[in-house]
Protein backbone atom coordinates (compact mmCIF):
# COMPACT_ATOMS: atom_id res chain seq x y z
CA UNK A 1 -9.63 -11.33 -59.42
CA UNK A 2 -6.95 -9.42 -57.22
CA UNK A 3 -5.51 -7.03 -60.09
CA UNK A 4 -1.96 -5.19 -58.32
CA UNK A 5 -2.50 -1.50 -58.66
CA UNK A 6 0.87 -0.01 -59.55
CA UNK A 7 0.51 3.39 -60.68
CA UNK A 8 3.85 5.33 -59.22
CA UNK A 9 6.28 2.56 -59.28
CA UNK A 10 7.59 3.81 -62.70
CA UNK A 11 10.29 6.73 -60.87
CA UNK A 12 11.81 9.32 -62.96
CA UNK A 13 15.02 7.60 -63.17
CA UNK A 14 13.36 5.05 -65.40
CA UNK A 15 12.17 7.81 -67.85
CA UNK A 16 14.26 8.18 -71.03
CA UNK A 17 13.50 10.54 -73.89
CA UNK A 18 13.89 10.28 -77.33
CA UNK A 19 14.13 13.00 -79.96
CA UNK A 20 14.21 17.17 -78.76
CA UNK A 21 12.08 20.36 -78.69
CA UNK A 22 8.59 19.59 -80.04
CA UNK A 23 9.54 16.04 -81.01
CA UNK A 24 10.54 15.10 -77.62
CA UNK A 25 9.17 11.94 -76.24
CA UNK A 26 9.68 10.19 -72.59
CA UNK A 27 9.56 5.88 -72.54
CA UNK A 28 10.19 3.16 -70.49
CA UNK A 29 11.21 0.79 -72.17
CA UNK A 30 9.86 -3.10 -72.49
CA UNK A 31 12.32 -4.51 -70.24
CA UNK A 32 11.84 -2.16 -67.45
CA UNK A 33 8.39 -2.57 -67.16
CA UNK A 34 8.83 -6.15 -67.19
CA UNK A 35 11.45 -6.33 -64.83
CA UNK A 36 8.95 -3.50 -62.07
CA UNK A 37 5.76 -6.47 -62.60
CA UNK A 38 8.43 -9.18 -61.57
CA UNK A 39 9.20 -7.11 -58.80
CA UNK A 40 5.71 -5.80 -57.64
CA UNK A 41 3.47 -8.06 -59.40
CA UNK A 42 5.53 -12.02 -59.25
CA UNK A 43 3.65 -14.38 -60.48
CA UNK A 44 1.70 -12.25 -63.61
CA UNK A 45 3.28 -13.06 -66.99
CA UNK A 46 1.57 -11.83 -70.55
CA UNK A 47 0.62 -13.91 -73.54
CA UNK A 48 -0.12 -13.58 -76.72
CA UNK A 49 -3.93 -14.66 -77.77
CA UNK A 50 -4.33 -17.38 -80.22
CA UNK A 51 -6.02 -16.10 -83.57
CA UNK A 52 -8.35 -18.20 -85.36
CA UNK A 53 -5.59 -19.25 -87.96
CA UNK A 54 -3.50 -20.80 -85.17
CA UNK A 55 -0.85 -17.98 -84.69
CA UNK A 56 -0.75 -14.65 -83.04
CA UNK A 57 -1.94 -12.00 -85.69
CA UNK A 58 -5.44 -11.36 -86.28
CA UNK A 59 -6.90 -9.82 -89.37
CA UNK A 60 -8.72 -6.27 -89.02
CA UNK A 61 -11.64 -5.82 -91.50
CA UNK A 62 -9.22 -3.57 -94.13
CA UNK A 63 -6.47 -6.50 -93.98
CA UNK A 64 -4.44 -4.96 -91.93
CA UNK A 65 -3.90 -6.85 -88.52
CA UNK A 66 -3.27 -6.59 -84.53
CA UNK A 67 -2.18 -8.77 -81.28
CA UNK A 68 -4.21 -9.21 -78.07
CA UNK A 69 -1.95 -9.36 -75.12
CA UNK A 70 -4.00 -10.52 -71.70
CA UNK A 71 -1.91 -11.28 -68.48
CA UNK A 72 -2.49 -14.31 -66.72
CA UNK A 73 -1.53 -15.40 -62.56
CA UNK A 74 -1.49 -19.09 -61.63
CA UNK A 75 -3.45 -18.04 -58.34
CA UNK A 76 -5.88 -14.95 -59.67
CA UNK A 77 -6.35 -15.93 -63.01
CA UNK A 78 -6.59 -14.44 -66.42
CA UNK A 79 -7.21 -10.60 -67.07
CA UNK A 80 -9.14 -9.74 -70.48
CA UNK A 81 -7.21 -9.43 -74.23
CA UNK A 82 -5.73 -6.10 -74.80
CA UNK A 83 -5.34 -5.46 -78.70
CA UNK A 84 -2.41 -3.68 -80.50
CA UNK A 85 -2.72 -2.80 -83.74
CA UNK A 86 0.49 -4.02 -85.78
CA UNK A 87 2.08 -0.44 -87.63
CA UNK A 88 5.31 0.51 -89.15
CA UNK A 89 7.46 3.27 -87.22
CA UNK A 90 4.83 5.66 -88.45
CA UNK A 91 2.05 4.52 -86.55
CA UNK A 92 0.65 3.18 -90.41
CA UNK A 93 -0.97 -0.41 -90.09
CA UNK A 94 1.01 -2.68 -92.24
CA UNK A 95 -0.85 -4.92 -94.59
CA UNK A 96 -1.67 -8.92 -93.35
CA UNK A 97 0.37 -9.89 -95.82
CA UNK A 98 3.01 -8.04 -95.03
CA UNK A 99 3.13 -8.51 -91.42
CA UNK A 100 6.93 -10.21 -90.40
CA UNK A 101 7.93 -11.71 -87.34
CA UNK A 102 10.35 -8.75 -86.78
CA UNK A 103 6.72 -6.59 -86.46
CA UNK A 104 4.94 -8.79 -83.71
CA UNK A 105 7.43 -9.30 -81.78
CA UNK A 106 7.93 -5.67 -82.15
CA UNK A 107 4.36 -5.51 -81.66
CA UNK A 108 4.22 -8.10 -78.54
CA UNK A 109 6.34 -5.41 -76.64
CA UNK A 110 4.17 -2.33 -77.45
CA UNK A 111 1.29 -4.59 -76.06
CA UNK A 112 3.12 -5.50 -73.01
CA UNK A 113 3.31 -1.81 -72.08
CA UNK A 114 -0.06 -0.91 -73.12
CA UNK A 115 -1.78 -3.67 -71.18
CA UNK A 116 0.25 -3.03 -68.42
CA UNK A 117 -0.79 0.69 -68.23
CA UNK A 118 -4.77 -0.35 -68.62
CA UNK A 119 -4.58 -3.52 -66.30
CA UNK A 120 -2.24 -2.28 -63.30
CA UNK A 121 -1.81 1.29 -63.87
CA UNK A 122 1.64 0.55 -64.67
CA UNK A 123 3.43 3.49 -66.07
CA UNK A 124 0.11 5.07 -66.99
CA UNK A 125 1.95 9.03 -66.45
CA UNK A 126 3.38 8.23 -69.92
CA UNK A 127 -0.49 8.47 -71.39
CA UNK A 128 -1.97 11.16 -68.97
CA UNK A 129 0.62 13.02 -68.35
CA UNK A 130 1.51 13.03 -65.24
CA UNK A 131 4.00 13.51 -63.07
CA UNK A 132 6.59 10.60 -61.99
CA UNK A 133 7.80 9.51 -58.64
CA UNK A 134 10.78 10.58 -57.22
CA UNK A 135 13.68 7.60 -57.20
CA UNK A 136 13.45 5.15 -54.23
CA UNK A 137 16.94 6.21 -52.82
CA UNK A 138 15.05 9.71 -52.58
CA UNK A 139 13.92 10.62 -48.70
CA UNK A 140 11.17 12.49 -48.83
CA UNK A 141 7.85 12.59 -46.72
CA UNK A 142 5.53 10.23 -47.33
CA UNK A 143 3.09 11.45 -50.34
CA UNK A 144 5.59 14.27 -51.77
CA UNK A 145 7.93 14.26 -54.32
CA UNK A 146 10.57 16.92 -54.75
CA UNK A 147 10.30 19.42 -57.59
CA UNK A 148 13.97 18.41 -59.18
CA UNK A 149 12.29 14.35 -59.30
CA UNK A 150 9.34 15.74 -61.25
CA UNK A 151 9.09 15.05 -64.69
CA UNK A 152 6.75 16.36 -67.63
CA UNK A 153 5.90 14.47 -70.80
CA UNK A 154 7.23 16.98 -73.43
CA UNK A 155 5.58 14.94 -76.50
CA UNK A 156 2.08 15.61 -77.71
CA UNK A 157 0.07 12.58 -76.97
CA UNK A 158 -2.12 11.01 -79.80
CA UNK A 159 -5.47 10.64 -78.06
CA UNK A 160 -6.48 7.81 -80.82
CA UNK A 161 -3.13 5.99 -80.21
CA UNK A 162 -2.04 5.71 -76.67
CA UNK A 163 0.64 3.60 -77.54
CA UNK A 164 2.25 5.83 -79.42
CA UNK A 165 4.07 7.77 -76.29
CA UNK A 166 6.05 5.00 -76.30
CA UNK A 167 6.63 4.36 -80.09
CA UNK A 168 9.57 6.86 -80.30
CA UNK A 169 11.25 4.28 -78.37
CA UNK A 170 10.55 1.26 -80.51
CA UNK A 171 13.22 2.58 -83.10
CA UNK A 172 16.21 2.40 -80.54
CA UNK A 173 14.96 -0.67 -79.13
CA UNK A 174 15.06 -2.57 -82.25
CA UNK A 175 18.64 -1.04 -83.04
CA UNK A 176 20.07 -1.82 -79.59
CA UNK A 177 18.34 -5.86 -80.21
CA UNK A 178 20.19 -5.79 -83.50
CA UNK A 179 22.95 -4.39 -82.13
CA UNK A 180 23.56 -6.90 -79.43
CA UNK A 181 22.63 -10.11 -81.74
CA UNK A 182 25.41 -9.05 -84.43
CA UNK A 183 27.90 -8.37 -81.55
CA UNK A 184 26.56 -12.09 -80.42
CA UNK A 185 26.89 -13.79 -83.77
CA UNK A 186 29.77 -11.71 -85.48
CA UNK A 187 32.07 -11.75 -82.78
CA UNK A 188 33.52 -13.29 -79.66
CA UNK A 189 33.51 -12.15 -76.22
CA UNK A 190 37.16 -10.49 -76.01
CA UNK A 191 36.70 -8.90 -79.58
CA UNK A 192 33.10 -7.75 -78.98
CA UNK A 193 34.58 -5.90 -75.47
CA UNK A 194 37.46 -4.61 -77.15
CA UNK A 195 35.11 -3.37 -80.21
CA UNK A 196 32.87 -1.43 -77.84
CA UNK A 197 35.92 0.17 -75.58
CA UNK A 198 37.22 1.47 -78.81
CA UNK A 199 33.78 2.65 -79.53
CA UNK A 200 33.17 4.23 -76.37
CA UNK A 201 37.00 6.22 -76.74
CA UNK A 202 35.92 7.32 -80.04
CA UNK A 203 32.65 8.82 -78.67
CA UNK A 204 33.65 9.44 -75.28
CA UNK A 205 30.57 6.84 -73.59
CA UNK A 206 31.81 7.74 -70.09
CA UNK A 207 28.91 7.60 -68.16
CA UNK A 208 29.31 3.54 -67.08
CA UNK A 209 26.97 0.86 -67.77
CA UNK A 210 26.11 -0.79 -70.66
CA UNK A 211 27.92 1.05 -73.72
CA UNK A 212 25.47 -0.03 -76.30
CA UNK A 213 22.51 2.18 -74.26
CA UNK A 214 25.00 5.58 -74.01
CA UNK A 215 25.24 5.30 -78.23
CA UNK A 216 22.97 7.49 -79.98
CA UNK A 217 21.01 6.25 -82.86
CA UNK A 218 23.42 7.58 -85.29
CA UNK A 219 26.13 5.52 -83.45
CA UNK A 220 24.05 2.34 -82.96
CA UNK A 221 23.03 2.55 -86.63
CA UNK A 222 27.21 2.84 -87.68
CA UNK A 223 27.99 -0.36 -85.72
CA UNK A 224 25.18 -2.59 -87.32
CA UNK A 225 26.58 -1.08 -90.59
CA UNK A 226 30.08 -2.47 -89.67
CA UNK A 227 28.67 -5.87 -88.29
CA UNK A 228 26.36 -6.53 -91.12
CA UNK A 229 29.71 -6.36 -93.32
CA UNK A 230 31.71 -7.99 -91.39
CA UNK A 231 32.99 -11.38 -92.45
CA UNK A 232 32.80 -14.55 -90.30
């Protein structure tokens, strides 16, 4: 089996950080690693191991429970399972019987990134803190990276939990998913762009893009308020 070695594709400009001083964190979120395997890796998809019960969460001796993640090629095959222990935002694993689909898919993501670090050295600086690549559109000689592309991990990483360097993440990433179903299901597509211009006035999101990812937590949190509430 051909595994794709991709440790320094992840560039600094795909670094985010959540939380300041000691709590400071940097992440890459799900969809970005995805999206750098479908770019450097095509063809290598994960799934989600079948547990014994027929679904996707198996039990840990103290009833608590986990996901195995393996990725699989069409050509090169399958790589092994890649367990994730299923936890609440923190890090404490949440009892079988409390498990909801809200936490594996949750969970499915963390696993994604995980896997991804042990199979293809994919974003693996987050764990061993090391430094990132300097953005493509950077020219630089080949095998350096200028000093103002370099950037250090600030967060203390849990040896016991590598996943957690990107848990500080998970919290915005299920506000921004919540965020963008309610503005999906509560409103059309000329309200839900005039309801985030008049968002972005009010907090002054001028940096372009996509307006939900300049809100802060506080300000994603405010607009799911207002959604939940609103009225069909």
């Amino acid at each position: 089996m051909n595994l794709p070695y991709l440790a320094g594709v992840v560039t600094a400009n795909d670094v985010r950080q959540k939380g300041s001083g000691s709590y400071a964190a940097d992440f890459v979120s799900w969809a970005k690693i995805m999206q750098l395997i479908n770019k450097n890796a095509p063809g290598w998809m994960p799934q989600l191991a079948i547990a014994p019960d027929g679904g996707n969460v198996f039990k840990a001796p103290n009833n608590s429970g986990y996901v195995q993640v393996s990725f699989i090629h069409s050509d090169e095959g399958e790589t092994m399972e890649w367990p994730q222990a299923i936890m609440d935002n923190r890090n404490n694993p949440i009892p079988y019987d409390k498990i909801s689909a809200r936490d594996i898919t949750d969970t499915h993501r963390r696993a994604i990134c995980s896997a991804a670090a042990a199979f293809f050295s994919l974003g693996f600086e987050l764990w061993a803190r090391e430094e990132y690549a300097a953005a493509e559109h950077v020219a630089e000689p080949a095998g350096t990276v200028p000093q103002s592309a370099k950037v250090q991990p600030t967060a203390p990483v849990q040896p016991a939990a590598p996943t957690a360097t990107v848990n500080p993440d998970e919290i915005r990433q299920s506000l921004e998913a919540e965020l963008i179903e309610l503005l999906q299901t509560k409103m059309d597509k000329g309200n839900t762009l005039a309801y985030l211009d008049e968002k972005a006035k009010k907090w002054k999101l001028t940096k372009g893009g996509s307006r939900v990812q300049q809100m802060n937590i506080d300000q994603l949190q405010i607009c799911i308020d207002e959604l939940r509430n609103k009225k069909h």
